[in-house]
Protein backbone atom coordinates (compact mmCIF):
# COMPACT_ATOMS: atom_id res chain seq x y z
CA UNK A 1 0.00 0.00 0.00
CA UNK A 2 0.78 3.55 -0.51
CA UNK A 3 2.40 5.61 2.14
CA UNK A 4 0.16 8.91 2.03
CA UNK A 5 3.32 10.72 3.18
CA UNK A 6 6.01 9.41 1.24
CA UNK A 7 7.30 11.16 -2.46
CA UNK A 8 5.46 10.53 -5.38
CA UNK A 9 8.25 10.71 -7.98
CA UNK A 10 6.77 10.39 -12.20
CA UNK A 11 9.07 7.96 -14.34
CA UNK A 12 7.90 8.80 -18.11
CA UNK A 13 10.17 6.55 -20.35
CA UNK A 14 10.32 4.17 -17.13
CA UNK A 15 9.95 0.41 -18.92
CA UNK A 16 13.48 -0.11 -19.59
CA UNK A 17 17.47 1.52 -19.86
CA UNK A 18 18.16 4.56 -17.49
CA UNK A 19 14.81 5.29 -16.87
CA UNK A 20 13.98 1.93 -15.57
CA UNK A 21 17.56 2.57 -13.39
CA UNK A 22 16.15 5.67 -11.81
CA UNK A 23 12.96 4.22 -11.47
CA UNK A 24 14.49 1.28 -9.13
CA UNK A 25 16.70 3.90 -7.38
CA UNK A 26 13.98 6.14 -6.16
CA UNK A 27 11.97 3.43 -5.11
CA UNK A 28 13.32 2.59 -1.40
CA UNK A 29 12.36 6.57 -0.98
CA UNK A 30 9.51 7.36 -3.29
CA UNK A 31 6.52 5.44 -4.59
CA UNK A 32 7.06 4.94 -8.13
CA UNK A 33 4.42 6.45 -11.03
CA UNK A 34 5.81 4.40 -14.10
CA UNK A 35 4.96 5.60 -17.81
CA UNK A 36 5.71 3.83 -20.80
CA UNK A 37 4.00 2.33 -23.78
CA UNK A 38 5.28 -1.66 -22.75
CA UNK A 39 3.32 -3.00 -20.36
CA UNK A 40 5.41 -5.82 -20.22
CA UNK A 41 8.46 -3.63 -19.42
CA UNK A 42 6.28 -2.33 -17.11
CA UNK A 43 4.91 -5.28 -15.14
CA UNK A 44 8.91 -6.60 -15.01
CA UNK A 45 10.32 -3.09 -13.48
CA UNK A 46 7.38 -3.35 -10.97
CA UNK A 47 8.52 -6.83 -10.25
CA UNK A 48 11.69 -5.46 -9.37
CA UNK A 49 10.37 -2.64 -7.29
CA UNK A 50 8.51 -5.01 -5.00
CA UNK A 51 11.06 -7.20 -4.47
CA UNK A 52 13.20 -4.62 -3.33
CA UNK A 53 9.79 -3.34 -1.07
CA UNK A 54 8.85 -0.53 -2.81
CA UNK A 55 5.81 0.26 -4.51
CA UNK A 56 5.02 1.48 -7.76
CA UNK A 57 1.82 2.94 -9.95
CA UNK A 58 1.91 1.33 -13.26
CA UNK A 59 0.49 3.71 -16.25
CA UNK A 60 1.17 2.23 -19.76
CA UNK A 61 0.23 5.11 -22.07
CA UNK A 62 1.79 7.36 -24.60
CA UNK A 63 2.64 10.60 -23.55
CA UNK A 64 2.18 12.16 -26.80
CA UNK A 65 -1.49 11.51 -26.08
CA UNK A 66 -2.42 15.05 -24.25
CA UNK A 67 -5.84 13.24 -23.55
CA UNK A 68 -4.41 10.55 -21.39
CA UNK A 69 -1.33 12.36 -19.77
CA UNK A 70 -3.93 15.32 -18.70
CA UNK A 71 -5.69 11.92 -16.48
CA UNK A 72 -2.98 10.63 -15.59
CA UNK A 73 -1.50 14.05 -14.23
CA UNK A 74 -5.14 14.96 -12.94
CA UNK A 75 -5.44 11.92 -11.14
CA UNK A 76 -1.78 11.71 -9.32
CA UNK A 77 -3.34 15.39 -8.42
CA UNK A 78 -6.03 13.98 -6.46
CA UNK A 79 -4.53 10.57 -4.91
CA UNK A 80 -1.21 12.63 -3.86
CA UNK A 81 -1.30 16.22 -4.04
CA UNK A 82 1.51 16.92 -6.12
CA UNK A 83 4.70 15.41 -7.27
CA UNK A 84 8.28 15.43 -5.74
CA UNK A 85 10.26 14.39 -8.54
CA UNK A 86 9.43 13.69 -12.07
CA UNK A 87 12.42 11.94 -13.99
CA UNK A 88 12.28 12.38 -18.15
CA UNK A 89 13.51 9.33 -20.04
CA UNK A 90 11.03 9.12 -22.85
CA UNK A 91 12.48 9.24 -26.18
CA UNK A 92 12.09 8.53 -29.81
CA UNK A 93 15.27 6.95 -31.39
CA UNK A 94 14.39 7.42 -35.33
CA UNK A 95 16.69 5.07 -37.61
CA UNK A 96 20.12 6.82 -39.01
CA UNK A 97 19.37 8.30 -42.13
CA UNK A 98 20.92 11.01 -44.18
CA UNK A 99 19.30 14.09 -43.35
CA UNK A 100 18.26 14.68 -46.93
CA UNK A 101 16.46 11.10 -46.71
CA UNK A 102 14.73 10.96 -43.41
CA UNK A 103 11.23 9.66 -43.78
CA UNK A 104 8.24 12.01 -42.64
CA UNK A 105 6.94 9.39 -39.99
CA UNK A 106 10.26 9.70 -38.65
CA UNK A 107 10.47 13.15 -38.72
CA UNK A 108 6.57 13.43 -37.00
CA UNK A 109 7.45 11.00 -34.65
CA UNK A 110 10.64 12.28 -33.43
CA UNK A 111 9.14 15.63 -33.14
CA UNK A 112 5.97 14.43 -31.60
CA UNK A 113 7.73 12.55 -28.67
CA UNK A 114 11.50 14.28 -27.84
CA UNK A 115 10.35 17.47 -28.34
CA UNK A 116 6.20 18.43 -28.20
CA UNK A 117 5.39 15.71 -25.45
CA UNK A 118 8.46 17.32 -23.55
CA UNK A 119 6.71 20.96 -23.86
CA UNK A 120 3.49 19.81 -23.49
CA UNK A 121 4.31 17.05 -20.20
CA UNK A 122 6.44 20.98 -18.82
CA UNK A 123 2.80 22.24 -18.43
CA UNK A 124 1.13 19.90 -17.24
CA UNK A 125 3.64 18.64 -14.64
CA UNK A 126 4.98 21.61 -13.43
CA UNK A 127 1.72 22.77 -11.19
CA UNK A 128 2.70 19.20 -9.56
CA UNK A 129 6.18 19.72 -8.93
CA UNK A 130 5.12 23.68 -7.12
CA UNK A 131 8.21 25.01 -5.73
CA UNK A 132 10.52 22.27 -4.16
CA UNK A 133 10.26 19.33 -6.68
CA UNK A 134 12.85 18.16 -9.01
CA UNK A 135 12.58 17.37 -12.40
CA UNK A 136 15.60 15.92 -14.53
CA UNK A 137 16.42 15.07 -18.06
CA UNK A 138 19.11 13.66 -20.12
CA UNK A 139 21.52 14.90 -22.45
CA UNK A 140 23.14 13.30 -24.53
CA UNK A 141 24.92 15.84 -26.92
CA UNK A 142 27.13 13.03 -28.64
CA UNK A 143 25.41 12.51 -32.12
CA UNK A 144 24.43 16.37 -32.39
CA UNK A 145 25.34 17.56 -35.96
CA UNK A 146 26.71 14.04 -36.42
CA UNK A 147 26.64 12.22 -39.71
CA UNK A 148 22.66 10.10 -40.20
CA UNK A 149 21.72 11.06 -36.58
CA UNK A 150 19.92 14.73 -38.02
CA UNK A 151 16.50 13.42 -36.46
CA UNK A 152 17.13 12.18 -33.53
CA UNK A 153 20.09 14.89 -32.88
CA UNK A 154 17.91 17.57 -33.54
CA UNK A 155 15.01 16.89 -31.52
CA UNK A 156 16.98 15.43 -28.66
CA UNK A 157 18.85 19.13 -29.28
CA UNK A 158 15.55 20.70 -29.20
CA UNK A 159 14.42 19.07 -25.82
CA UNK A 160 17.01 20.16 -23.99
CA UNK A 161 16.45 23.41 -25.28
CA UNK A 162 13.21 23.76 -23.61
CA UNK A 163 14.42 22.04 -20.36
CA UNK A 164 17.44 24.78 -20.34
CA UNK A 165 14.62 27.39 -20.96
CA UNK A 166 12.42 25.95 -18.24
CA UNK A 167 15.98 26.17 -15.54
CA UNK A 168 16.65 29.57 -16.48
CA UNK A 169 12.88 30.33 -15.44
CA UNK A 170 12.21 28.83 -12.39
CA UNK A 171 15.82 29.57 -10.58
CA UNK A 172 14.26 31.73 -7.98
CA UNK A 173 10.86 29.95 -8.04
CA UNK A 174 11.69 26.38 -8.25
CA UNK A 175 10.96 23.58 -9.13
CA UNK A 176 14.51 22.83 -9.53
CA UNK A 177 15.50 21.89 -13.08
CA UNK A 178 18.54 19.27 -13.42
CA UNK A 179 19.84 18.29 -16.73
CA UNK A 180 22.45 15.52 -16.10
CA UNK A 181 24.68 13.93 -18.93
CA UNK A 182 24.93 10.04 -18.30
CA UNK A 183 28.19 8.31 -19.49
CA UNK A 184 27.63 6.30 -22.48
CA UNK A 185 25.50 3.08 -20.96
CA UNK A 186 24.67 -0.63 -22.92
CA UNK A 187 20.91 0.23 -23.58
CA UNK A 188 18.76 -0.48 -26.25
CA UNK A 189 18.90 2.70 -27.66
CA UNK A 190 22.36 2.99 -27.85
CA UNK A 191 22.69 -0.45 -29.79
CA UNK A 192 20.15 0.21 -32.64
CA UNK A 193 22.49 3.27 -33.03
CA UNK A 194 25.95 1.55 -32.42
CA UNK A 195 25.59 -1.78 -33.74
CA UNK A 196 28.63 -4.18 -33.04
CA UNK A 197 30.02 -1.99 -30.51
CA UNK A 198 31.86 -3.48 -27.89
CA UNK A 199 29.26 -2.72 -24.40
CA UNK A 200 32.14 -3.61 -22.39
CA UNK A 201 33.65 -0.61 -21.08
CA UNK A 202 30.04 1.10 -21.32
CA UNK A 203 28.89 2.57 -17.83
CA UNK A 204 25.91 0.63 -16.31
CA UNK A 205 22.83 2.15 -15.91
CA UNK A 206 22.45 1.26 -12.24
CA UNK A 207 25.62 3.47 -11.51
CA UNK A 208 24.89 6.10 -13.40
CA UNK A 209 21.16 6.35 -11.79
CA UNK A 210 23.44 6.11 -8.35
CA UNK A 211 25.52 9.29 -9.69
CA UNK A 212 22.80 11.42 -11.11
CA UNK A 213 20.75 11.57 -7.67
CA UNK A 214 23.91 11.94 -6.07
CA UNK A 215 24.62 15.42 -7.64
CA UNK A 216 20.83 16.52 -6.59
C-alpha cells in the first residue's frame, strides 16, 4: 500500500534503460508512477520494485497523447497532491538516415515525442512539482550535428532546449530543473544506433542512476 506521506516521484520513459535505473533507485524513498507504452516492461520493473519493497503505480500510455497524460497528471493530483520528482527518459530513437532522406513518420514521430510531449508534459507537470520538486532530463549531446543522426540529434537538441529554458525560469521559483549527462551506458537505444560496438567498457545504468541523484 501507498504511504500517504512518502514522495510521489513520475518515471515517463520508465519500462526499460536509465529510466527503468532511476525508477528502481527512487523506489526505497519514493513510490514509483511508471509511464511507458510496454506493459510488459512495465509489469517486469514493478517486479523489481517489489522485491526490493517498494511500490510502484503502473500507467502504460503514450505521452504524446495530451488526452491521457492530462488523467494521468489529474489523477496523481487527487490521490497525492503533487509530485516530488518527475524523472524524463522518454524518447524517440528514429533510424540513421541522411538528413536529406529521413522519412516524414520519422520526422513526426521524433518531433511528436523528444520534443512536443516534452513541452506539453512541462505544463502539465509543473503545477505538480510547485516550488521544491525536481525534475531531470538527459543529455546526450554526442550525435548532435553528427553524420545520419539529423532526427534524432535535432530533436533530442531541441528538448534540452526547452528544459534549459524551463531552468533559467524557475531559478528563484523552483521547481529545480537538473539536466544531467549520463556516461555512455549498454541500452537499447544505444545499440540500434551503435551496432557491433563493444558494451564492455560502457557505464551501467544502475551506476549512473546512483551518480545522477547523487549530484541533486
Amino acid at each position: 500500500m501507498t504511504n500517504p506521506s512518502e514522495p510521489v516521484a513520475l518515471i515517463t520513459g520508465a519500462s526499460r534503460g536509465l529510466g527503468a535505473a532511476m525508477a528502481e533507485a527512487l523506489a526505497p524513498t519514493h513510490h514509483i508512477v511508471a509511464v511507458a507504452r510496454t506493459t510488459g516492461g512495465l509489469e517486469d520493473l514493478d517486479d523489481r520494485i517489489q522485491a526490493k519493497g517498494g511500490n510502484a503505480t503502473l500507467a502504460p500510455m503514450d505521452i504524446t497523447q495530451d488526452a491521457a497524460m492530462q488523467h494521468l497528471c489529474r489523477s496523481i493530483y487527487d490521490r497525492w497532491g503533487g509530485l516530488s520528482m518527475w524523472v524524463h527518459a522518454a524518447i524517440y530513437d528514429a533510424p540513421l538516415s541522411p538528413a536529406g532522406q529521413i522519412s516524414e513518420g520519422d520526422w513526426d514521430k521524433s518531433i511528436a515525442l523528444n520534443t512536443r510531449a516534452t513541452g506539453i508534459l512541462i505544463s502539465y507537470i509543473a503545477p505538480l512539482l510547485g516550488q521544491s520538486g525536481t525534475a531531470i532530463f538527459f543529455n546526450d549531446p554526442a550525435p548532435r550535428g553528427a553524420k545520419f543522426f539529423g532526427a534524432y540529434g535535432a530533436t533530442k537538441a531541441a528538448q534540452i532546449a526547452l528544459a534549459r529554458s524551463w531552468q533559467a525560469e524557475s531559478v528563484k521559483t523552483g521547481p529545480h530543473i537538473h539536466i544531467a549527462t549520463p556516461a555512455p551506458m549498454p541500452t537499447g537505444l544505444r545499440a540500434r544506433f551503435y551496432p557491433g560496438e563493444d558494451r564492455a567498457p560502457l557505464a551501467d545504468p544502475h551506476e549512473e542512476a546512483a551518480k545522477i541523484l547523487a549530484e541533486l
